[in-house]
PDB file of N, CA and C in Angstrom:
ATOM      1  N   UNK A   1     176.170 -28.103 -22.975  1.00  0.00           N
ATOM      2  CA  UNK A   1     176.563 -26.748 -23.211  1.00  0.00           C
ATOM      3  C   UNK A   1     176.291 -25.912 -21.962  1.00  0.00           C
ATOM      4  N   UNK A   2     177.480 -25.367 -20.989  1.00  0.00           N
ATOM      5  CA  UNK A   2     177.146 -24.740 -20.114  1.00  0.00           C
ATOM      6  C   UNK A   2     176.535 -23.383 -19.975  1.00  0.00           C
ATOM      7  N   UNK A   3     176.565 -22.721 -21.448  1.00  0.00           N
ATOM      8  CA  UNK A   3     175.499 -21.149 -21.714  1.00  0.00           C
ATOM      9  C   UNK A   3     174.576 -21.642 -22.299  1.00  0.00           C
ATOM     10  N   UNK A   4     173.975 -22.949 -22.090  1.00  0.00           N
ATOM     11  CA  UNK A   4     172.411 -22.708 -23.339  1.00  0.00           C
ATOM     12  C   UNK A   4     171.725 -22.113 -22.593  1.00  0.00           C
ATOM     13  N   UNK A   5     170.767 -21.632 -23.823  1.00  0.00           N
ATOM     14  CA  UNK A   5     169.542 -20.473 -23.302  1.00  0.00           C
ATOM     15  C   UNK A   5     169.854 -19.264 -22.661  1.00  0.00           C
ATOM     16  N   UNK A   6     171.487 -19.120 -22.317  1.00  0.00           N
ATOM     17  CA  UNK A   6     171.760 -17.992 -21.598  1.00  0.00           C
ATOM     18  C   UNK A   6     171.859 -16.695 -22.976  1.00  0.00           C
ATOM     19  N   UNK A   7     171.583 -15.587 -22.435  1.00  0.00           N
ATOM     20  CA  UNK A   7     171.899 -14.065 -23.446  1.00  0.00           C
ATOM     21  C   UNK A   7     172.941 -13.579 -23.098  1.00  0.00           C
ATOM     22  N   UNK A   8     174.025 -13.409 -24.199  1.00  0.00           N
ATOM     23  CA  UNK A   8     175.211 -12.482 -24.021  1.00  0.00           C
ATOM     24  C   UNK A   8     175.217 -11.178 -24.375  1.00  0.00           C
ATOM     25  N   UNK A   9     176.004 -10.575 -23.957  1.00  0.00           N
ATOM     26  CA  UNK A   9     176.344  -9.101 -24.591  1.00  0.00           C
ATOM     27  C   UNK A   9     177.616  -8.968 -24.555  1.00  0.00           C
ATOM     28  N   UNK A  10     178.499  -9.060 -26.029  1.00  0.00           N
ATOM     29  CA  UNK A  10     179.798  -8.999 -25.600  1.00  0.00           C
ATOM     30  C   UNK A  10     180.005  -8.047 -26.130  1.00  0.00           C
ATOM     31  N   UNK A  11     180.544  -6.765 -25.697  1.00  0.00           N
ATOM     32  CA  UNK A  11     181.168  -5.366 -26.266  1.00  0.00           C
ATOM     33  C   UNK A  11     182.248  -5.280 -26.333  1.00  0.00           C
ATOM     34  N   UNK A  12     182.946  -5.356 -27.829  1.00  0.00           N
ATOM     35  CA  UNK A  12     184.217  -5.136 -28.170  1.00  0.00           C
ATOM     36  C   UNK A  12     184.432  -6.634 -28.910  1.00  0.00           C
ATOM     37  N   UNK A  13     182.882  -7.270 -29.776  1.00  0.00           N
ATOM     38  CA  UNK A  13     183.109  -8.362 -30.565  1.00  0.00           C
ATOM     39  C   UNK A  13     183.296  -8.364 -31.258  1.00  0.00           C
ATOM     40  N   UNK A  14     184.270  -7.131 -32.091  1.00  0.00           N
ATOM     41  CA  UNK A  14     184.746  -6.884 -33.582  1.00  0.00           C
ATOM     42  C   UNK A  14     185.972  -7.570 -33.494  1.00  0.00           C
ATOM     43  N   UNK A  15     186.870  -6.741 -34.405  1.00  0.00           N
ATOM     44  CA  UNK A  15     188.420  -7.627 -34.737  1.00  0.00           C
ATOM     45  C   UNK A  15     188.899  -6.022 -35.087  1.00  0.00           C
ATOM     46  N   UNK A  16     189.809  -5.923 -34.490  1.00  0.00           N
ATOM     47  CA  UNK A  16     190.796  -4.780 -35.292  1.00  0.00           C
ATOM     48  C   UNK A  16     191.649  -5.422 -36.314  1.00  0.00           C
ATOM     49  N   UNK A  17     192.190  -4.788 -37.131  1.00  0.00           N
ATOM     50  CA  UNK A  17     192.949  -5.058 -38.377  1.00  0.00           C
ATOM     51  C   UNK A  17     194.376  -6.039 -38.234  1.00  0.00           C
ATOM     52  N   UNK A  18     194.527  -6.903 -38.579  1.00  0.00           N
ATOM     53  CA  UNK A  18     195.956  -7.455 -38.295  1.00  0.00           C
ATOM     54  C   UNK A  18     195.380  -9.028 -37.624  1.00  0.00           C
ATOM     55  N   UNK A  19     196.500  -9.577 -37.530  1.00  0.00           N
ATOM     56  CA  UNK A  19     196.340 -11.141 -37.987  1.00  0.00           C
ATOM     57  C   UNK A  19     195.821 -11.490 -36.095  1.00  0.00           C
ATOM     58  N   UNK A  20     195.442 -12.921 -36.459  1.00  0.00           N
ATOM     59  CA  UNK A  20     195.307 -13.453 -35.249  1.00  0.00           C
ATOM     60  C   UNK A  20     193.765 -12.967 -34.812  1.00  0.00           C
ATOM     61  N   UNK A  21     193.111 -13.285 -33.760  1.00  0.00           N
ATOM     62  CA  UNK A  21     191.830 -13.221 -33.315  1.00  0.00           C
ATOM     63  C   UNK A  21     191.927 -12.427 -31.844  1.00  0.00           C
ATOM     64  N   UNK A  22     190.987 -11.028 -31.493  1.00  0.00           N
ATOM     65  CA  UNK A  22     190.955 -10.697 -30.495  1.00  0.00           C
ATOM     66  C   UNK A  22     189.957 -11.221 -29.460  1.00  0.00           C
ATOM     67  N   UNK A  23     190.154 -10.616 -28.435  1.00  0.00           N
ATOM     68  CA  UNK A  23     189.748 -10.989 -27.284  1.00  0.00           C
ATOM     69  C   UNK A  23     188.053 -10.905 -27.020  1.00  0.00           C
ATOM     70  N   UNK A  24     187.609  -9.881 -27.483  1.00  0.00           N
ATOM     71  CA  UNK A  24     186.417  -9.869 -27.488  1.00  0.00           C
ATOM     72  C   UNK A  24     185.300 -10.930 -28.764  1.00  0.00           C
ATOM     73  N   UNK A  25     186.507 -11.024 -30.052  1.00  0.00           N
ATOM     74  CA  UNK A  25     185.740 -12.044 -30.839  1.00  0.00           C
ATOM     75  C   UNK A  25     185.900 -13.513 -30.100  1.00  0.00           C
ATOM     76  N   UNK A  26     186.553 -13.893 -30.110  1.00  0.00           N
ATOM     77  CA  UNK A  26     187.014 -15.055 -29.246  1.00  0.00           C
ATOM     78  C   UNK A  26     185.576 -15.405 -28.023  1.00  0.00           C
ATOM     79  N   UNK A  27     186.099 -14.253 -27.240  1.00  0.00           N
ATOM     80  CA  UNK A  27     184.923 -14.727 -25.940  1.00  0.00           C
ATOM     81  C   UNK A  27     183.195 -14.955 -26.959  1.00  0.00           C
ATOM     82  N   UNK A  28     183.066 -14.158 -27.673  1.00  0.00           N
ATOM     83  CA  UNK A  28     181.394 -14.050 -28.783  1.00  0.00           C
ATOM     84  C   UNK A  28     181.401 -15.599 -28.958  1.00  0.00           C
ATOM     85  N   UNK A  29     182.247 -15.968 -29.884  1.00  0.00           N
ATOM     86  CA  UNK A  29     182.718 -17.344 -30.454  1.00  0.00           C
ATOM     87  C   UNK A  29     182.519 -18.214 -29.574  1.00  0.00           C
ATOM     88  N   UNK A  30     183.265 -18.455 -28.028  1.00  0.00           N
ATOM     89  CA  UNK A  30     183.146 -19.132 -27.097  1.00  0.00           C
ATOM     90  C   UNK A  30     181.966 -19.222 -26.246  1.00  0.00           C
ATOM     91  N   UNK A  31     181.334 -18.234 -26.390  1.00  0.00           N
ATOM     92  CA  UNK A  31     180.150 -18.100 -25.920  1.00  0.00           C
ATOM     93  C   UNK A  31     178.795 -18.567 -26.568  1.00  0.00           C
ATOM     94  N   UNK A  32     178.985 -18.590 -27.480  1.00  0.00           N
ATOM     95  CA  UNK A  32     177.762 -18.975 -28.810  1.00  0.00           C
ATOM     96  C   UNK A  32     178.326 -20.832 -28.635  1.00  0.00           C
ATOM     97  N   UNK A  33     179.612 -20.834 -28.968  1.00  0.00           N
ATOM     98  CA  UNK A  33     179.649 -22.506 -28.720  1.00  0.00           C
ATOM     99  C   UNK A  33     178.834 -23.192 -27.753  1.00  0.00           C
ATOM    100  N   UNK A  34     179.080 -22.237 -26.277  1.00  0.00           N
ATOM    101  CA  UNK A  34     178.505 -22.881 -25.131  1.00  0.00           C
ATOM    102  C   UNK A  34     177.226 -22.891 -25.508  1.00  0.00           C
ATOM    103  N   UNK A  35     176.322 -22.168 -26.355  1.00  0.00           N
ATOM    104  CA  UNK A  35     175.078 -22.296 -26.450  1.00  0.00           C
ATOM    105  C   UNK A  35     174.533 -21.031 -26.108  1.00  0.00           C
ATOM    106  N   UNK A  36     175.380 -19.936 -25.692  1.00  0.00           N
ATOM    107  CA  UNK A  36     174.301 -18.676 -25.474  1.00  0.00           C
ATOM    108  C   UNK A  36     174.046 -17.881 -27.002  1.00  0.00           C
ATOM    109  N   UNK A  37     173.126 -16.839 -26.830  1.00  0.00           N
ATOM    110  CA  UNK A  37     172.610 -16.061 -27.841  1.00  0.00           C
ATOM    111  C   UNK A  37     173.210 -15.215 -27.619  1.00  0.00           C
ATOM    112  N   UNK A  38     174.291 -14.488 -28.543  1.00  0.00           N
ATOM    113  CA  UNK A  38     174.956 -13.091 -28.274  1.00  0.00           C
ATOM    114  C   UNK A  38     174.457 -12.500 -29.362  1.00  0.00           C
ATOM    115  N   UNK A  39     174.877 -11.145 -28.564  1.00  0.00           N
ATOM    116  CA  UNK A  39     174.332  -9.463 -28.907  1.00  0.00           C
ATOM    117  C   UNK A  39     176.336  -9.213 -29.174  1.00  0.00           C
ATOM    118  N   UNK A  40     176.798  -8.900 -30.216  1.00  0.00           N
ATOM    119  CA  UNK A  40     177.885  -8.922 -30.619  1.00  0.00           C
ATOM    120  C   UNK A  40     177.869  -7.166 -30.666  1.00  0.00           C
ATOM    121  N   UNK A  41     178.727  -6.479 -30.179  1.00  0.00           N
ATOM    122  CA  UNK A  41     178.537  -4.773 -30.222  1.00  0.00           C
ATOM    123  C   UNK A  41     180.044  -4.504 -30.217  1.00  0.00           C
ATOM    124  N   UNK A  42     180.312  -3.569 -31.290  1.00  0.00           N
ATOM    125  CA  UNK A  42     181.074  -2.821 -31.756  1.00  0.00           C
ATOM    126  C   UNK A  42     181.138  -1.328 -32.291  1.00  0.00           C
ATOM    127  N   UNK A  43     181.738  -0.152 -32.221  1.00  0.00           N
ATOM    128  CA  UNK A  43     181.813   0.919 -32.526  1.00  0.00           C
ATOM    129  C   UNK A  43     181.582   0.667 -34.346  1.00  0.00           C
ATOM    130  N   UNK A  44     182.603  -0.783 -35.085  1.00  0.00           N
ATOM    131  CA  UNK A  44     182.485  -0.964 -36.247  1.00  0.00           C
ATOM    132  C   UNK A  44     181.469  -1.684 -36.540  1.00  0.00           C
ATOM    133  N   UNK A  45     180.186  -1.597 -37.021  1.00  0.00           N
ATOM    134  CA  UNK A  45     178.674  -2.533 -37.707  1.00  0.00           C
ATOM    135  C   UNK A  45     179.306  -3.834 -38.098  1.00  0.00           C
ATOM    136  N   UNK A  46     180.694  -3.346 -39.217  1.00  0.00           N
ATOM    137  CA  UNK A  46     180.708  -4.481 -40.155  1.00  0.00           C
ATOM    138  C   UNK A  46     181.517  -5.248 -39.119  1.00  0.00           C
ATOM    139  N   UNK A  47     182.124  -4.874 -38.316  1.00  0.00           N
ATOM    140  CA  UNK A  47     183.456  -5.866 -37.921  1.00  0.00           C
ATOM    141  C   UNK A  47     182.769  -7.084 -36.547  1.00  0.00           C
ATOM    142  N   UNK A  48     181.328  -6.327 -36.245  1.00  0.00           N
ATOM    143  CA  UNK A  48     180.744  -7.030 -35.253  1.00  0.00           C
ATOM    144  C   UNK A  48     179.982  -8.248 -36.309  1.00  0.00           C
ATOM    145  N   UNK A  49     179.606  -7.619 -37.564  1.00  0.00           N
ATOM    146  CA  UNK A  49     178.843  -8.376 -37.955  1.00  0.00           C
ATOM    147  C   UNK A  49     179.434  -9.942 -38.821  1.00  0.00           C
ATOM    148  N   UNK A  50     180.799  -9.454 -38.884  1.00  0.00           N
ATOM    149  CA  UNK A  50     182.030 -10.115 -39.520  1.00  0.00           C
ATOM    150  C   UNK A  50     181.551 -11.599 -38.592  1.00  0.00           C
ATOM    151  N   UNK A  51     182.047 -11.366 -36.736  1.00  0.00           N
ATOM    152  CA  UNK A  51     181.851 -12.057 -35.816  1.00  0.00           C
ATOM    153  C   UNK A  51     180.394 -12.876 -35.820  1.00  0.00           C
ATOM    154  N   UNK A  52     179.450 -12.109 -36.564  1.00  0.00           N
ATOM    155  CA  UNK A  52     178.242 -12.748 -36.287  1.00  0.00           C
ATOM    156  C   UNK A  52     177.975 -13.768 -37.561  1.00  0.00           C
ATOM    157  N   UNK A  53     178.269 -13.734 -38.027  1.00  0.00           N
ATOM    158  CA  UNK A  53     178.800 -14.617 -39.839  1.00  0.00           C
ATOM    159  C   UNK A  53     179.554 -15.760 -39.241  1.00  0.00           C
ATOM    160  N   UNK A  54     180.562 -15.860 -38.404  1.00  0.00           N
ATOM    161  CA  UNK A  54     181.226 -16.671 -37.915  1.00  0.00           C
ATOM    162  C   UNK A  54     180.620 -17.328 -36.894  1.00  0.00           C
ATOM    163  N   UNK A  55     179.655 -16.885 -35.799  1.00  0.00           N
ATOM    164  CA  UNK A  55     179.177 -17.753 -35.354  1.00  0.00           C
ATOM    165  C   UNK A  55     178.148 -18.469 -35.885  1.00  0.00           C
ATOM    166  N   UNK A  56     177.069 -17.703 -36.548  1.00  0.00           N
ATOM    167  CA  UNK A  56     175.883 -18.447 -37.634  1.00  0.00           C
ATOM    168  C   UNK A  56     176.466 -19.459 -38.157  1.00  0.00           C
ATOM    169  N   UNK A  57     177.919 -19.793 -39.149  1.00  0.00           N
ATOM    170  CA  UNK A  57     178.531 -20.350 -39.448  1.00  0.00           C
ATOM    171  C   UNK A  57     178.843 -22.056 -38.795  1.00  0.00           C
ATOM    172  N   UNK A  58     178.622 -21.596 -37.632  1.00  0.00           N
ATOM    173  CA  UNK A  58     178.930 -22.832 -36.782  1.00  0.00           C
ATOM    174  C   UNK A  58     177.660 -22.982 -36.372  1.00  0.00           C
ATOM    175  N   UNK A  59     176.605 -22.925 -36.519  1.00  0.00           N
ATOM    176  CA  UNK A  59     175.346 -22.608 -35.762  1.00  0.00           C
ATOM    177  C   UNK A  59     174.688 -22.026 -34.886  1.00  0.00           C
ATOM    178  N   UNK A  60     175.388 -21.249 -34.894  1.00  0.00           N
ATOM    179  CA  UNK A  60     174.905 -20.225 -33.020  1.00  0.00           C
ATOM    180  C   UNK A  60     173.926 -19.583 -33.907  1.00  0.00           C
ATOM    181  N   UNK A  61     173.648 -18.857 -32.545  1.00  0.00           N
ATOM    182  CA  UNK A  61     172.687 -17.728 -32.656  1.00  0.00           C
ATOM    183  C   UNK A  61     173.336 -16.328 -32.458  1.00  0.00           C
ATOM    184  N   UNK A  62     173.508 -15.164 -33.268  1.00  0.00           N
ATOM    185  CA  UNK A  62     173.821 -13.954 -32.652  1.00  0.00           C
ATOM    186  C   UNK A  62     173.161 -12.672 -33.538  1.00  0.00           C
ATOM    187  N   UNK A  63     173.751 -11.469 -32.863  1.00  0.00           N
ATOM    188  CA  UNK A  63     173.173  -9.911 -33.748  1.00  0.00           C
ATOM    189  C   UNK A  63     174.401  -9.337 -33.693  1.00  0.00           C
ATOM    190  N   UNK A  64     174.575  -8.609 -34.664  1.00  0.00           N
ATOM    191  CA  UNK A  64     175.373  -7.550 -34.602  1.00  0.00           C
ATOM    192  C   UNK A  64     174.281  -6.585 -33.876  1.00  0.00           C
ATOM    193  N   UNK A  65     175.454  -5.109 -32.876  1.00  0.00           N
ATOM    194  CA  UNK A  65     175.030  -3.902 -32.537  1.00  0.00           C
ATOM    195  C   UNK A  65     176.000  -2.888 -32.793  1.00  0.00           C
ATOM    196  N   UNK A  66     175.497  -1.897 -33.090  1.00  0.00           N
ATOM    197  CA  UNK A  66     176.588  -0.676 -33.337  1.00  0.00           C
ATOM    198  C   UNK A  66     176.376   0.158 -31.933  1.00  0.00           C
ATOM    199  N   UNK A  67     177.730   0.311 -31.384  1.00  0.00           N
ATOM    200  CA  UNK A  67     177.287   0.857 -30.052  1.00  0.00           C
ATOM    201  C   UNK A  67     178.875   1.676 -29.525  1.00  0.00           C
ATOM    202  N   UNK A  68     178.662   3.314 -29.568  1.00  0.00           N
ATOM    203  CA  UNK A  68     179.720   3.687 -28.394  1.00  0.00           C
ATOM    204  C   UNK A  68     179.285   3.765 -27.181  1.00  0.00           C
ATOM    205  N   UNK A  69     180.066   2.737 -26.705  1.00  0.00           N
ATOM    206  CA  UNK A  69     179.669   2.451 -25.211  1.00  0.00           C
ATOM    207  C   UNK A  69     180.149   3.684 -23.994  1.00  0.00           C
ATOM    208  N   UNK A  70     180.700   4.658 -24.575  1.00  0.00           N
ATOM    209  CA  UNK A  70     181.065   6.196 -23.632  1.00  0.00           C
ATOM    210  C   UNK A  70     179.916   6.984 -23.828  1.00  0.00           C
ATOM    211  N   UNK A  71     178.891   6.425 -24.595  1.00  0.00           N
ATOM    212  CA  UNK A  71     177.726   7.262 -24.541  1.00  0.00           C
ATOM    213  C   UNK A  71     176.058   6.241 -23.494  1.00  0.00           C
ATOM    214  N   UNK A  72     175.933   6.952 -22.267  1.00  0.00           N
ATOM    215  CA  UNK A  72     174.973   6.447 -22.172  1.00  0.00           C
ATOM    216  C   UNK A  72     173.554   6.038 -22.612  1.00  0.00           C
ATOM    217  N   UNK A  73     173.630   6.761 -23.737  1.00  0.00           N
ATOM    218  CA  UNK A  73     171.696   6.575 -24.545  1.00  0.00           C
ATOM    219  C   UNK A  73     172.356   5.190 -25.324  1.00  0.00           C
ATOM    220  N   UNK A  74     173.146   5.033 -25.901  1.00  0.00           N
ATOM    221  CA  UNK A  74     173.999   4.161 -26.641  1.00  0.00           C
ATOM    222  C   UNK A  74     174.346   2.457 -26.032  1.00  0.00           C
ATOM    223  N   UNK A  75     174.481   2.979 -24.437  1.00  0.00           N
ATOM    224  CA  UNK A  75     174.411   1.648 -23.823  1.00  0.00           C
ATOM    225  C   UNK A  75     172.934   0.962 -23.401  1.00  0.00           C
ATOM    226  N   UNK A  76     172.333   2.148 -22.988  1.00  0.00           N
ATOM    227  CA  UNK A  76     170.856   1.978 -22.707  1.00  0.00           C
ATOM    228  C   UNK A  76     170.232   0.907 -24.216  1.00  0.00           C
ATOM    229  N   UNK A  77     170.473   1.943 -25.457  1.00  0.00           N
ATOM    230  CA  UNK A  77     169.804   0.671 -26.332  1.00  0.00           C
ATOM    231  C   UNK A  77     170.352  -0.434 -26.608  1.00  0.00           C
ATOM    232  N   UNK A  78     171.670  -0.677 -26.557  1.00  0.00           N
ATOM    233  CA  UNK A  78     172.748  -2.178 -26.483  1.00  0.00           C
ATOM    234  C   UNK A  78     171.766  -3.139 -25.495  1.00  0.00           C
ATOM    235  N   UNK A  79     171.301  -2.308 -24.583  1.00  0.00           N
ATOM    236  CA  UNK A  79     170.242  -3.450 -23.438  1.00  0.00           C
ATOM    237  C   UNK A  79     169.241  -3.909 -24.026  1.00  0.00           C
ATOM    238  N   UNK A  80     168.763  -2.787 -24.255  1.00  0.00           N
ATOM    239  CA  UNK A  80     167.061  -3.055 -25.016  1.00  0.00           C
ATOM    240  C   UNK A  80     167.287  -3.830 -26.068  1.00  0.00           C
ATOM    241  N   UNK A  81     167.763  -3.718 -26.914  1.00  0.00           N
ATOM    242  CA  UNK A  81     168.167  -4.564 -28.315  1.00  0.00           C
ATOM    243  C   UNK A  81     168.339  -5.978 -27.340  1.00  0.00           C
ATOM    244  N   UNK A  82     168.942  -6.341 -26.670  1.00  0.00           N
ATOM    245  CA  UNK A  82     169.578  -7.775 -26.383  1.00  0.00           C
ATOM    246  C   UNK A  82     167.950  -7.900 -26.069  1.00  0.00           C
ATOM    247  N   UNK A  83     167.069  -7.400 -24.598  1.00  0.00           N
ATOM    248  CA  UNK A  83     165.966  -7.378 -24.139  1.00  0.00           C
ATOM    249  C   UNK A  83     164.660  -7.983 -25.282  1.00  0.00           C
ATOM    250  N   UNK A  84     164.792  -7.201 -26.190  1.00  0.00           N
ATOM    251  CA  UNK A  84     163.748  -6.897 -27.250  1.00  0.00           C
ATOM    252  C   UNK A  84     164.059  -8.339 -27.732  1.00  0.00           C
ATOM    253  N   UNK A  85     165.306  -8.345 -28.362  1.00  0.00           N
ATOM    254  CA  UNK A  85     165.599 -10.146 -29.140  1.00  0.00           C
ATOM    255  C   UNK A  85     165.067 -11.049 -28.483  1.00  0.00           C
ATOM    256  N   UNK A  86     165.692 -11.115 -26.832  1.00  0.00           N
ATOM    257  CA  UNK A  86     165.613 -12.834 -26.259  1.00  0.00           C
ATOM    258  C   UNK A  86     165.164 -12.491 -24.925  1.00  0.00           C
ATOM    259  N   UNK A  87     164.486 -11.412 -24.483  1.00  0.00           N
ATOM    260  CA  UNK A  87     163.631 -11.393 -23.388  1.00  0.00           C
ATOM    261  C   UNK A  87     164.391 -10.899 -22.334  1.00  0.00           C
ATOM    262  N   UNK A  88     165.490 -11.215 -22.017  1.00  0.00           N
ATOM    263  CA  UNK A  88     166.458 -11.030 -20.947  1.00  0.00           C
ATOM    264  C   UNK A  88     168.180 -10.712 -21.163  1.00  0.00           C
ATOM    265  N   UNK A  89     169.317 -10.139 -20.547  1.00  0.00           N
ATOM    266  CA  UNK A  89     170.116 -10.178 -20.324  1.00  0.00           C
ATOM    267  C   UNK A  89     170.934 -11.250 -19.405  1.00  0.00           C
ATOM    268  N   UNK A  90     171.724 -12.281 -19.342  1.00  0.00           N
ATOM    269  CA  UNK A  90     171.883 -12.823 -18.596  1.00  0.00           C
ATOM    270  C   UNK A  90     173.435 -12.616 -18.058  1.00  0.00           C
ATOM    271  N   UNK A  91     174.507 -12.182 -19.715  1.00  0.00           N
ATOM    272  CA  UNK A  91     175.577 -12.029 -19.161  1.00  0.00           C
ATOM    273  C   UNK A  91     176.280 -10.740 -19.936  1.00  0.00           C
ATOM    274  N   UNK A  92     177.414 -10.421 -19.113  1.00  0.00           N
ATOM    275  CA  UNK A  92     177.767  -8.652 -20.230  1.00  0.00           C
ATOM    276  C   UNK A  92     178.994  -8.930 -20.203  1.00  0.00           C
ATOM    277  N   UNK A  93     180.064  -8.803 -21.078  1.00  0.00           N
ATOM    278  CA  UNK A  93     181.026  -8.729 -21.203  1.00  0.00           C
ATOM    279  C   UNK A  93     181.519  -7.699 -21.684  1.00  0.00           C
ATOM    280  N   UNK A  94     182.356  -6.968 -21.148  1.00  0.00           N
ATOM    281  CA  UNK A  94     182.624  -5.866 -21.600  1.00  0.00           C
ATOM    282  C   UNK A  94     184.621  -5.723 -21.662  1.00  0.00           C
ATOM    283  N   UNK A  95     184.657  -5.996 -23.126  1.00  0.00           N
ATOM    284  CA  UNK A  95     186.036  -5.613 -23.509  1.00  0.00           C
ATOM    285  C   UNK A  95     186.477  -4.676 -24.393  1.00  0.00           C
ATOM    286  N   UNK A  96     186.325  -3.863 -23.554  1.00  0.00           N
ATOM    287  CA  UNK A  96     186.684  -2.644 -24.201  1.00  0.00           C
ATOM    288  C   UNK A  96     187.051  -1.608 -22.844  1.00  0.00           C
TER     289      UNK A  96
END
């Protein structure tokens, strides 16, 4: 697994409404396969947490975060939260 032990942060790991899988769930998904621990963050709780059901599912590890990322106090704790879980940040994805 080329992400084990690595920490993700993927922003924008929800799903908007309508068929098919977006871009930001996808990369969460792909990322948890490889073996990292993602921090799954979305404006929607449930739709990140939807993503985090799906990777547990397969065995990963992840969190939902509720996060508008146009607010800086908002990104600041998206860090700390990943920080606080697994010690470190290693990778950020940001689709959004």
């Amino acid at each position: 697994m080329r992400l084990q032990d690595r920490v993700a942060i993927v922003v924008g790991a929800g799903q908007s409404p309508g068929e098919g899988i977006g871009n930001g769930r996808a990369t969460a998904l792909t990322f948890a396969r490889e073996g990292a621990r993602v921090l799954c963050v979305d404006h929607h709780l449930d739709s990140a947490q939807e993503t985090v059901d799906m990777i547990a599912a397969k065995g990963g590890t992840a969190a939902a975060f509720k996060a508008d990322v146009t607010k800086n106090a908002e990104i600041k704790a998206m860090v700390a939260d990943a920080q606080q879980r697994w010690g470190t940040v290693d990778i950020l994805h940001n689709n959004v």
